[in-house]
PDB file of N, CA and C in Angstrom:
ATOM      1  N   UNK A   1     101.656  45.472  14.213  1.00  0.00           N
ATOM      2  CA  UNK A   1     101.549  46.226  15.449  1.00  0.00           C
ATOM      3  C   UNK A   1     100.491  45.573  16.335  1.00  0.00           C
ATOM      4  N   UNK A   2     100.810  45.687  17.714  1.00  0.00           N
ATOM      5  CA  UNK A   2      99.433  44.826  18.498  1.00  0.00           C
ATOM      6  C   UNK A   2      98.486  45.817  18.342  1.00  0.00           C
ATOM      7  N   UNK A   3      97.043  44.778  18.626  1.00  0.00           N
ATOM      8  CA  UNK A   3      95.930  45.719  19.125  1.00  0.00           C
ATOM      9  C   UNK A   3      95.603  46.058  20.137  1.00  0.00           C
ATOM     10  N   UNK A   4      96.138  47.622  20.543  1.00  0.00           N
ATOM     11  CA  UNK A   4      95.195  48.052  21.915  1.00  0.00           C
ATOM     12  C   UNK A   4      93.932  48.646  21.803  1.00  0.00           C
ATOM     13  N   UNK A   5      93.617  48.316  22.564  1.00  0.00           N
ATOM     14  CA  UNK A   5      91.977  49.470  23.083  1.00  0.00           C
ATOM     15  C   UNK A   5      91.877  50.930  23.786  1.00  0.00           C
ATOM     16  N   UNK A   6      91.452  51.609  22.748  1.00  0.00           N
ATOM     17  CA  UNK A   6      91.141  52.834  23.966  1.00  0.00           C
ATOM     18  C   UNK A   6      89.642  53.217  23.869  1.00  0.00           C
ATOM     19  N   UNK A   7      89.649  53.128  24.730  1.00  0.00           N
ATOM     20  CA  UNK A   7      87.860  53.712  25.285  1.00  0.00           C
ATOM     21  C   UNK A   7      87.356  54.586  26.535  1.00  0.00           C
ATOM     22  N   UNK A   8      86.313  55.336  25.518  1.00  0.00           N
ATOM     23  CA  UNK A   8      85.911  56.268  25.877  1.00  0.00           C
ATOM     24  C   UNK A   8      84.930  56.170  26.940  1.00  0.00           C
ATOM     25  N   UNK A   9      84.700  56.475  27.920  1.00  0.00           N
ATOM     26  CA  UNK A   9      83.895  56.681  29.066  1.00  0.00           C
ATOM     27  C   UNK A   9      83.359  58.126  29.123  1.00  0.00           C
ATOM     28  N   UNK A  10      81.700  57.781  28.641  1.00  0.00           N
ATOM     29  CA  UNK A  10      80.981  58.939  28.396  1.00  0.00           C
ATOM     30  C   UNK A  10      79.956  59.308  29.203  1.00  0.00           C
ATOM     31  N   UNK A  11      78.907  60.517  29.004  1.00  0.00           N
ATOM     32  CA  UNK A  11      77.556  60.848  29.404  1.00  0.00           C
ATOM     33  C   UNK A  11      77.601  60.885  28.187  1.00  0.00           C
ATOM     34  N   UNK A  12      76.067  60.388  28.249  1.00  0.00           N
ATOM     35  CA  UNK A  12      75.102  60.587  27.540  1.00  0.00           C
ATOM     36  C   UNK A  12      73.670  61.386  28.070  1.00  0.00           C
ATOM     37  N   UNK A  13      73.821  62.524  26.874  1.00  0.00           N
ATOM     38  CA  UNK A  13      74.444  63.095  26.132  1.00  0.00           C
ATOM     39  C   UNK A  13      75.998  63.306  26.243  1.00  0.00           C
ATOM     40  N   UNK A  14      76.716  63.353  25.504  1.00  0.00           N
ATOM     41  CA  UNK A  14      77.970  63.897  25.317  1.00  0.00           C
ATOM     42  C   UNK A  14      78.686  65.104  25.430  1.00  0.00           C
ATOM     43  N   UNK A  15      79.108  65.644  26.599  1.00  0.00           N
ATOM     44  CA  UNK A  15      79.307  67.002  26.318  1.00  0.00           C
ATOM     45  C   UNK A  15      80.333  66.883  26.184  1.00  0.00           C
ATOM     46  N   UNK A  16      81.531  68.343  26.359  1.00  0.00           N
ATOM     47  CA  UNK A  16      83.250  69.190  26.238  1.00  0.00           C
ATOM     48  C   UNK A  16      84.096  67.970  26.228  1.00  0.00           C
ATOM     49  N   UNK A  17      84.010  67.522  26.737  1.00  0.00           N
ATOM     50  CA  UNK A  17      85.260  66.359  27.518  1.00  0.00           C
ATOM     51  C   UNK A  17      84.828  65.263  26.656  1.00  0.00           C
ATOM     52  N   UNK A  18      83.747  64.890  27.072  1.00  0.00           N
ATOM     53  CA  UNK A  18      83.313  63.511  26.174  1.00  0.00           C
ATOM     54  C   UNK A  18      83.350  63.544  25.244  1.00  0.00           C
ATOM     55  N   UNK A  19      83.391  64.692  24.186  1.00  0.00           N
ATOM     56  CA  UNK A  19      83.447  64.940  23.375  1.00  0.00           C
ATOM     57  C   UNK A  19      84.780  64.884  22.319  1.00  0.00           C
ATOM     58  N   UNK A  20      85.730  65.383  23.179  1.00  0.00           N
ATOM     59  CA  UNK A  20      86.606  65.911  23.148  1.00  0.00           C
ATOM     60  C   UNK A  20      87.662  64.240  23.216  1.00  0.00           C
ATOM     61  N   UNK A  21      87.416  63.740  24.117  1.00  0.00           N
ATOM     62  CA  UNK A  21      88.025  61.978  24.441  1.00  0.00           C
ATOM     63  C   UNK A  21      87.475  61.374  23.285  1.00  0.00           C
ATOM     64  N   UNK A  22      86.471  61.322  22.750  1.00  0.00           N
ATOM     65  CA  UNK A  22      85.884  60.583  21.988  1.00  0.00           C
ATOM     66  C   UNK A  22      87.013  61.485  20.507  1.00  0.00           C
ATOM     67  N   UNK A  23      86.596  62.144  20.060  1.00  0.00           N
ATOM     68  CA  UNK A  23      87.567  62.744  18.600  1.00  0.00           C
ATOM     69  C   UNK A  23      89.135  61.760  19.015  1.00  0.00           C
ATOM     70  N   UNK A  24      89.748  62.073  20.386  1.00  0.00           N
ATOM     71  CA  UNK A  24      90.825  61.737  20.626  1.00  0.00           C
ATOM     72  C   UNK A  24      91.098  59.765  19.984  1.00  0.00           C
ATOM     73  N   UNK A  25      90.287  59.205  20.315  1.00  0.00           N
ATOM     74  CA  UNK A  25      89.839  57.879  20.410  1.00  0.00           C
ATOM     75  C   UNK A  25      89.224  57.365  18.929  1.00  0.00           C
ATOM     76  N   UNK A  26      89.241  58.763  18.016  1.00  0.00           N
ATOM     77  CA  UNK A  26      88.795  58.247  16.867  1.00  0.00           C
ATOM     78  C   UNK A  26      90.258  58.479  15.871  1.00  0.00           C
ATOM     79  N   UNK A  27      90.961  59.624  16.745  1.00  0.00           N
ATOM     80  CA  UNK A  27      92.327  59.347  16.326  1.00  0.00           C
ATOM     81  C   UNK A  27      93.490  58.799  16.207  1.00  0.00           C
ATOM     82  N   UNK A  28      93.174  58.155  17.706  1.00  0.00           N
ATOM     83  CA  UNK A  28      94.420  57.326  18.154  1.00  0.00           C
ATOM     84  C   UNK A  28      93.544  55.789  17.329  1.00  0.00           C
ATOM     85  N   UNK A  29      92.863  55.218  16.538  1.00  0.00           N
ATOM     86  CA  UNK A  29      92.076  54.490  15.692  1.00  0.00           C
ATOM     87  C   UNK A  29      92.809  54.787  14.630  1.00  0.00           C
ATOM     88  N   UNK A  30      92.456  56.075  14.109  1.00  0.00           N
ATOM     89  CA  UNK A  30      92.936  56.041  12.465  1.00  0.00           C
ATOM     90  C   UNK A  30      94.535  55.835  12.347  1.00  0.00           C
ATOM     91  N   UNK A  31      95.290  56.474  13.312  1.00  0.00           N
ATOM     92  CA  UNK A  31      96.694  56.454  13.032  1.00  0.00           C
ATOM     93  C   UNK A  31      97.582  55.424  13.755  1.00  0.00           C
ATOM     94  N   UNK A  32      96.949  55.438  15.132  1.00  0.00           N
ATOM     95  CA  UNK A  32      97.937  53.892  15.794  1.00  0.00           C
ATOM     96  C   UNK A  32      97.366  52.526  15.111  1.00  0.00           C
ATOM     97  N   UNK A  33      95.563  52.718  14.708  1.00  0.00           N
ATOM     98  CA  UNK A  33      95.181  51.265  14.410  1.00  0.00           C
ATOM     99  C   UNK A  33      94.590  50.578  15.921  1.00  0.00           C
ATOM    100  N   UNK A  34      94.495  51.381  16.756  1.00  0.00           N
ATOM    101  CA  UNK A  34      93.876  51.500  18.321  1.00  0.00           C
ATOM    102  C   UNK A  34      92.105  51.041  17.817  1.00  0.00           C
ATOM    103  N   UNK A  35      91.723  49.789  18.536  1.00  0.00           N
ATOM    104  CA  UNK A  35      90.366  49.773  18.661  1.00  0.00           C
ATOM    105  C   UNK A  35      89.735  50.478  19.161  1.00  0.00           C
ATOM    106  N   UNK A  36      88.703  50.854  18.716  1.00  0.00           N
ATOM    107  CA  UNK A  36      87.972  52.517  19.796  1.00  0.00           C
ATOM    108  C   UNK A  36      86.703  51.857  20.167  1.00  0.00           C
ATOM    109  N   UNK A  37      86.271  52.006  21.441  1.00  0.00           N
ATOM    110  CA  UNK A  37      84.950  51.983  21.853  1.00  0.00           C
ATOM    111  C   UNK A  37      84.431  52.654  22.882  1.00  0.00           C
ATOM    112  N   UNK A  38      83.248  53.265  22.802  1.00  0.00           N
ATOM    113  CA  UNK A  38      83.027  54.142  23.723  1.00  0.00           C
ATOM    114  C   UNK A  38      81.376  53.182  24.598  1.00  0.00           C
ATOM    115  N   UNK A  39      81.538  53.530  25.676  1.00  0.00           N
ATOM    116  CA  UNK A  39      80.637  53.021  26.811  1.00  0.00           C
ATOM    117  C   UNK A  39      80.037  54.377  27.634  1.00  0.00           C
ATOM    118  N   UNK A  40      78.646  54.022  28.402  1.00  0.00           N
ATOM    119  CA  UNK A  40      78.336  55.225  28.926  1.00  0.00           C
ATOM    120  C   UNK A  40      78.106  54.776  30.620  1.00  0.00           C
ATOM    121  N   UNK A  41      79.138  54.218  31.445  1.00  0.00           N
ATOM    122  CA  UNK A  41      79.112  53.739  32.172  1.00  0.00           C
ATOM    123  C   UNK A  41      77.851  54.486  33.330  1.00  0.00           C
ATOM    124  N   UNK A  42      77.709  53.487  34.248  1.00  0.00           N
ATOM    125  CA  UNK A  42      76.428  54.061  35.367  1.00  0.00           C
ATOM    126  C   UNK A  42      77.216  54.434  36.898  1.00  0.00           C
ATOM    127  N   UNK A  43      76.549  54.249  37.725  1.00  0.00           N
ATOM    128  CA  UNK A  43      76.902  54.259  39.152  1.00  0.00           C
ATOM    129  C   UNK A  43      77.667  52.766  39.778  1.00  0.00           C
ATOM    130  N   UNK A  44      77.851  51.726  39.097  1.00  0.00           N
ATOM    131  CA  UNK A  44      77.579  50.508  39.045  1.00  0.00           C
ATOM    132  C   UNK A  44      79.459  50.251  39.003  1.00  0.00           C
ATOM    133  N   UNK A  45      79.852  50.938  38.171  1.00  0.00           N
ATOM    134  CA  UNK A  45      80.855  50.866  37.158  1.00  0.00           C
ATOM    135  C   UNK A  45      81.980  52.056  37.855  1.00  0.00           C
ATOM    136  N   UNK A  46      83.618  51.081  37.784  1.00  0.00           N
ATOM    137  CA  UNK A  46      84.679  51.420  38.537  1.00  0.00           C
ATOM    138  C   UNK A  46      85.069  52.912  38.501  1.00  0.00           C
ATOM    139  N   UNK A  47      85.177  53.098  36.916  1.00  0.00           N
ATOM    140  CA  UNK A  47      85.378  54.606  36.481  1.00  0.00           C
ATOM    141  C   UNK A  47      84.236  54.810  35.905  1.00  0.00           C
ATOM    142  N   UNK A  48      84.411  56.805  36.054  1.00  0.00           N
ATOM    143  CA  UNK A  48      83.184  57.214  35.908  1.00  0.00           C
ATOM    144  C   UNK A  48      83.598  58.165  34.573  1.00  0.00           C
ATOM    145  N   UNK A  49      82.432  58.595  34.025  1.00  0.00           N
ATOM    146  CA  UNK A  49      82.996  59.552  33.215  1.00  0.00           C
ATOM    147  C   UNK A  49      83.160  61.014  33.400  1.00  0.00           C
ATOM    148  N   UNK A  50      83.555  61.961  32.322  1.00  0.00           N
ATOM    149  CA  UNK A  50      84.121  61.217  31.417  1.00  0.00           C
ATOM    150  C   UNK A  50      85.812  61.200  31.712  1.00  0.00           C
ATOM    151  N   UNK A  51      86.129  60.097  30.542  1.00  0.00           N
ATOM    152  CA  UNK A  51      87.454  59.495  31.000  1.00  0.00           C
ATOM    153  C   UNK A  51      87.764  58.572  29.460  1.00  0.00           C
ATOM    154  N   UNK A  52      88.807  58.570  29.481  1.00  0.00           N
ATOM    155  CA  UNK A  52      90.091  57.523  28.503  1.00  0.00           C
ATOM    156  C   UNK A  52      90.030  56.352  29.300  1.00  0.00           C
ATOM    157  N   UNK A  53      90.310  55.070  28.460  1.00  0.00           N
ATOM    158  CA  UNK A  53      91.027  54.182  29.069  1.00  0.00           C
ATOM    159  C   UNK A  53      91.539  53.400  28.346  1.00  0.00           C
ATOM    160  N   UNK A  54      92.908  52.939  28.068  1.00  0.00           N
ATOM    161  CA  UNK A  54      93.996  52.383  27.433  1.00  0.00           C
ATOM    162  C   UNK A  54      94.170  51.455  27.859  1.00  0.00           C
ATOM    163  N   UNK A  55      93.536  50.692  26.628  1.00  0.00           N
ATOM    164  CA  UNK A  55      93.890  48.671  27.581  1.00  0.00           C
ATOM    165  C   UNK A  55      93.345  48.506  28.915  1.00  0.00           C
ATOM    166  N   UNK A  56      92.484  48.879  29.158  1.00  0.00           N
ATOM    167  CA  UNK A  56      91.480  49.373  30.748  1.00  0.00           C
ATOM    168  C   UNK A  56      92.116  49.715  31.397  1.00  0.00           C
ATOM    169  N   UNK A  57      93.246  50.346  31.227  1.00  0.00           N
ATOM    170  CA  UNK A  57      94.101  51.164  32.500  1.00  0.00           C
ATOM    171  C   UNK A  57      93.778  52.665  32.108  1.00  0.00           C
ATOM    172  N   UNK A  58      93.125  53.139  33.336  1.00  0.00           N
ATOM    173  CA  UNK A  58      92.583  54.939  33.172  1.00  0.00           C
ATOM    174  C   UNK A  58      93.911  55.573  32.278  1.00  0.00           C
ATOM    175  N   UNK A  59      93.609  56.762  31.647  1.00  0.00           N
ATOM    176  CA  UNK A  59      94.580  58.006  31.451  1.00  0.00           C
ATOM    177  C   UNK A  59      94.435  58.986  32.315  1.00  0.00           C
ATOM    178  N   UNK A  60      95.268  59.322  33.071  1.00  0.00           N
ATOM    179  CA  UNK A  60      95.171  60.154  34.398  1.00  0.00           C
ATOM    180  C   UNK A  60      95.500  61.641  33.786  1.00  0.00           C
ATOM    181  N   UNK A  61      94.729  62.510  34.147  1.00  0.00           N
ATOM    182  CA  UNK A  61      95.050  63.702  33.670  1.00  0.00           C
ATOM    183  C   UNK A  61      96.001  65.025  34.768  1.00  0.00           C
ATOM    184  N   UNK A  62      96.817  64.653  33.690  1.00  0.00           N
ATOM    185  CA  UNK A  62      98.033  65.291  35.125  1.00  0.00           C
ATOM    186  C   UNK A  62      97.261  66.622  35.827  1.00  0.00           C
ATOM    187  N   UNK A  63      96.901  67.442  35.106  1.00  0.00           N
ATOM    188  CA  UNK A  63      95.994  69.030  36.152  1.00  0.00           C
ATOM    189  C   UNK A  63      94.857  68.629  36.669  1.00  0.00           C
ATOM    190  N   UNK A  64      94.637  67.125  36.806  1.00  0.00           N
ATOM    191  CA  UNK A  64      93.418  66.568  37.820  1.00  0.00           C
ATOM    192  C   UNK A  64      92.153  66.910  36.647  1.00  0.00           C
ATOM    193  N   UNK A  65      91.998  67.658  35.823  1.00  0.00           N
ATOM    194  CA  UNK A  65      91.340  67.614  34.910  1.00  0.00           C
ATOM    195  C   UNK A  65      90.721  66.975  33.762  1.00  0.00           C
ATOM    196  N   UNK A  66      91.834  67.734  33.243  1.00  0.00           N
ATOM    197  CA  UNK A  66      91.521  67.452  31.482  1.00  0.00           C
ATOM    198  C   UNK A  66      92.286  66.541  31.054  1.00  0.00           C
ATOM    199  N   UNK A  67      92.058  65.361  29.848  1.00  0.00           N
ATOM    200  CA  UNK A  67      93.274  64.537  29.527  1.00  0.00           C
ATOM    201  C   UNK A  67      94.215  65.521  28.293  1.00  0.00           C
ATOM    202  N   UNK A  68      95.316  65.543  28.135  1.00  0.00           N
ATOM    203  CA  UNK A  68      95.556  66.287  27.470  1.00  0.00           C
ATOM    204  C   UNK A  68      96.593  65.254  26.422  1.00  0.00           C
ATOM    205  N   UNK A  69      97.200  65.832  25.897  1.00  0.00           N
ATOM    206  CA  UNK A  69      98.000  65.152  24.251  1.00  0.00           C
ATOM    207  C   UNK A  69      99.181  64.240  25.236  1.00  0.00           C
ATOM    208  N   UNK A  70      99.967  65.538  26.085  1.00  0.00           N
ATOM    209  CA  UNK A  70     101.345  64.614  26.928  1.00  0.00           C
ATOM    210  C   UNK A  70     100.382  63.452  27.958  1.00  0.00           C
ATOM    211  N   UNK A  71      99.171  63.402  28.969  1.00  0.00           N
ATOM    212  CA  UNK A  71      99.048  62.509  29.451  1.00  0.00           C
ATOM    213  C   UNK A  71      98.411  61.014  28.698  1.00  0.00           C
ATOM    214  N   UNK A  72      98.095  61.265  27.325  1.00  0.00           N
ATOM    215  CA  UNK A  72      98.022  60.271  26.051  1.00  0.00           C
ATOM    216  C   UNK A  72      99.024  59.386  25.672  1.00  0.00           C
ATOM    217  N   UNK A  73     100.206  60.412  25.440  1.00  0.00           N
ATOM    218  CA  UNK A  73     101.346  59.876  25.111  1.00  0.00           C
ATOM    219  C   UNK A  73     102.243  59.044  26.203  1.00  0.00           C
ATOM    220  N   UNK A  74     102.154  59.930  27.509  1.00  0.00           N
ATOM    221  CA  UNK A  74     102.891  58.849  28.641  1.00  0.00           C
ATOM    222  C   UNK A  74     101.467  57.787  28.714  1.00  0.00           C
ATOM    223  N   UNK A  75     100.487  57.503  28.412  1.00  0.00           N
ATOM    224  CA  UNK A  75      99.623  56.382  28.708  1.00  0.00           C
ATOM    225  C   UNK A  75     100.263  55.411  27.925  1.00  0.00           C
ATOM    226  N   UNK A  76     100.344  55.938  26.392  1.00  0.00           N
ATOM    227  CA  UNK A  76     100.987  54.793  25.205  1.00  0.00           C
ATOM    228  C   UNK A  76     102.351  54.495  25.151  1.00  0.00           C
ATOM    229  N   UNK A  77     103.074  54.847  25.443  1.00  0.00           N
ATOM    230  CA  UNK A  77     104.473  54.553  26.169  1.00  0.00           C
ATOM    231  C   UNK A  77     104.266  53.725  27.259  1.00  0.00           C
ATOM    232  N   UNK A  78     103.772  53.659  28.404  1.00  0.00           N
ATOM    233  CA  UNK A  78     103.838  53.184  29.735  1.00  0.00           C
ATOM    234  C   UNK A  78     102.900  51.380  29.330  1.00  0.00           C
ATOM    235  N   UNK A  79     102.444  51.391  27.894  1.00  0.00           N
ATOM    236  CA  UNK A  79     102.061  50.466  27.783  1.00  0.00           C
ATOM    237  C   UNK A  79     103.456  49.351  27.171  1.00  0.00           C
ATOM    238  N   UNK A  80     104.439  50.237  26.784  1.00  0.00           N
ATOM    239  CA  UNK A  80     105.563  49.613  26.415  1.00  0.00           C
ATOM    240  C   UNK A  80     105.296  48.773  25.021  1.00  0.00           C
ATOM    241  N   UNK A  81     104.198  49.473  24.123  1.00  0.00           N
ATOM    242  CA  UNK A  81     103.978  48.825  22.816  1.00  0.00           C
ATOM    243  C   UNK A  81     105.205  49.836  22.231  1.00  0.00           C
ATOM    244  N   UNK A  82     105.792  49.274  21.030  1.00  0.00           N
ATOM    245  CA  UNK A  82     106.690  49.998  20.210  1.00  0.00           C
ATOM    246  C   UNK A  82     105.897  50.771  19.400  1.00  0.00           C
ATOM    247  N   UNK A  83     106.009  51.488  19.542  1.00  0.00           N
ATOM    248  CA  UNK A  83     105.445  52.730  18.091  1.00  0.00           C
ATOM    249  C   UNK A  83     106.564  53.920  17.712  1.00  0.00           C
ATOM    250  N   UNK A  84     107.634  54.253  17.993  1.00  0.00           N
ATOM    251  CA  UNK A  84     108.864  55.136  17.652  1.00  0.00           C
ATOM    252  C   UNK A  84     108.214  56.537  18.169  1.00  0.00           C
ATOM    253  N   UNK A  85     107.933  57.379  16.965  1.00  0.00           N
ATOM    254  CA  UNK A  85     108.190  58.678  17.176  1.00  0.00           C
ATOM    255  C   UNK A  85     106.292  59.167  17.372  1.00  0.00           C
ATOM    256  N   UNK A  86     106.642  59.539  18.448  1.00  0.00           N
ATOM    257  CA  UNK A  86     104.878  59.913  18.134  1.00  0.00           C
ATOM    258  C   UNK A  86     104.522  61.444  18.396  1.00  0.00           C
ATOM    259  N   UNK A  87     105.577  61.719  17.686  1.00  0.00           N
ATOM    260  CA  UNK A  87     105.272  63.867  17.205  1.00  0.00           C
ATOM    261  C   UNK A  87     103.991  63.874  16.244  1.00  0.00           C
ATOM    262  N   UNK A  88     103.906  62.799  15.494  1.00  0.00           N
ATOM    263  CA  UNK A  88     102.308  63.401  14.528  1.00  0.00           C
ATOM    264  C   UNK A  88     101.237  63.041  15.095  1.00  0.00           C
ATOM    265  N   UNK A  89     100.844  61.902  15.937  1.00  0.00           N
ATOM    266  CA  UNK A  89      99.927  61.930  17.198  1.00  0.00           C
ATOM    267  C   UNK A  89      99.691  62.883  17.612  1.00  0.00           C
ATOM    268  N   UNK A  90     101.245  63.452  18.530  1.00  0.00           N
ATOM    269  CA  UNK A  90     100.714  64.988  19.563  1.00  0.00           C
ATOM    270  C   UNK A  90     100.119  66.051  18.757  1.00  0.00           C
ATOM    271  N   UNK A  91     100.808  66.260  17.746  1.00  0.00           N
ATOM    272  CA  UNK A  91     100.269  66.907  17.064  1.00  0.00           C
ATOM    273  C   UNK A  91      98.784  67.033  16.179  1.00  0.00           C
ATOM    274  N   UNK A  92      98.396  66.082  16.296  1.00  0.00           N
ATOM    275  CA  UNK A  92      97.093  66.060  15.953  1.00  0.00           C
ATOM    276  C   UNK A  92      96.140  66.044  17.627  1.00  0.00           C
ATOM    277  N   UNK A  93      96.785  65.256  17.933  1.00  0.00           N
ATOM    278  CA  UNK A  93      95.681  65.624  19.380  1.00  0.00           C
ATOM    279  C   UNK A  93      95.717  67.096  20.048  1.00  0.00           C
ATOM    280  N   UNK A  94      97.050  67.466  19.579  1.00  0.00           N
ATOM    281  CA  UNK A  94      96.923  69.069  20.063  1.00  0.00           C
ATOM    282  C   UNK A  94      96.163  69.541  19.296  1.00  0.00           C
ATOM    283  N   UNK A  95      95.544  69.482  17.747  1.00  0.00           N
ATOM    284  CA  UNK A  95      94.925  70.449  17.344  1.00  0.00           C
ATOM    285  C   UNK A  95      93.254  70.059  17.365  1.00  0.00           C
ATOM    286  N   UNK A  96      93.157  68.527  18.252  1.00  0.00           N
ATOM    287  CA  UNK A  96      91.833  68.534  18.775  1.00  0.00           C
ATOM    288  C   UNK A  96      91.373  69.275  20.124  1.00  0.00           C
ATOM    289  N   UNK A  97      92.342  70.099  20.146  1.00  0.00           N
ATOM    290  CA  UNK A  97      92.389  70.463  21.731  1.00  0.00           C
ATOM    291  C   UNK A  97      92.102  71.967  21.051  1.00  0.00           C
ATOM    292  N   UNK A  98      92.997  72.655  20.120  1.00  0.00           N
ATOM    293  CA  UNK A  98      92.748  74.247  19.789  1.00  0.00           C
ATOM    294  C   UNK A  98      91.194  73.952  19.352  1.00  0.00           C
ATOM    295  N   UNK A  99      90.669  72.963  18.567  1.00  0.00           N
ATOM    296  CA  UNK A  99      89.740  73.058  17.849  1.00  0.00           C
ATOM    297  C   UNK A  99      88.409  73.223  19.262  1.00  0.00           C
ATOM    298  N   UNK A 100      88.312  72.378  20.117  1.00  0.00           N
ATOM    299  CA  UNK A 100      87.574  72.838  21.119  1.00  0.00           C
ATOM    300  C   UNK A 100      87.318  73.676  21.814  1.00  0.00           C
ATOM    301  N   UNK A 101      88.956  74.511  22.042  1.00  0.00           N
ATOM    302  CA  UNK A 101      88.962  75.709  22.916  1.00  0.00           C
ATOM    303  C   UNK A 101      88.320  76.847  21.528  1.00  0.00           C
ATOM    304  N   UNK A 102      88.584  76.993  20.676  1.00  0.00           N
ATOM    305  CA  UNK A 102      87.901  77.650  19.681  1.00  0.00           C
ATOM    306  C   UNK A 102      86.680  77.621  19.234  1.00  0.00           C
ATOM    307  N   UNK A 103      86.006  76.694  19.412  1.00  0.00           N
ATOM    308  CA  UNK A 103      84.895  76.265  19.431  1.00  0.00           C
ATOM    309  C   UNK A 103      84.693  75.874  17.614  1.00  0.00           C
ATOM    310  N   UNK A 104      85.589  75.378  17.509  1.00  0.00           N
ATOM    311  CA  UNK A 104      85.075  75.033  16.149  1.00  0.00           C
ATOM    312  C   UNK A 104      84.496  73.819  15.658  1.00  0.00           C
TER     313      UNK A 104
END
């Protein structure tokens, strides 16, 4: 499988979001095999945080917000790498998403 990159664009400290991108980025690692690195970009720097970025192309979060599991999945698709079925992805990134809103 090729290697892509996804990285995390943080504050430091790390809060909700950064937080939240970063788990995402440690997942799309364990199961695609995705290099993860996270940066805490300044004023200096194109994108700001916090934010995804896939092969340095942003993940746009469709409600102008939040990145969520579907704007992940159209990021890794739109890269046109083959990976087939990616229901156990969403599914795990969805339950990094209950796990935040729950606060667990």
């Amino acid at each position: 499988m090729e290697q892509l990159t996804v990285t995390v664009l943080s504050n430091n400290p790390a809060g909700g979001r950064c937080s939240l991108y970063a788990n995402y980025a440690q997942e799309l690692s364990s199961t695609l095999g995705f290099t993860m690195q996270i940066i805490y970009p300044d004023e200096s720097r194109k994108h700001r945080p916090p934010g995804l970025l896939l092969d340095g192309r942003p993940v746009m979060p469709n409600d102008g917000v939040i990145i969520d599991t579907d704007d992940i999945c159209k990021a890794i698709e739109q890269t046109g790498l083959e990976i087939g079925d990616l229901s156990e992805v969403r599914c795990k990134l969805d339950s990094l998403i209950e796990e935040m809103i729950s606060g667990v």
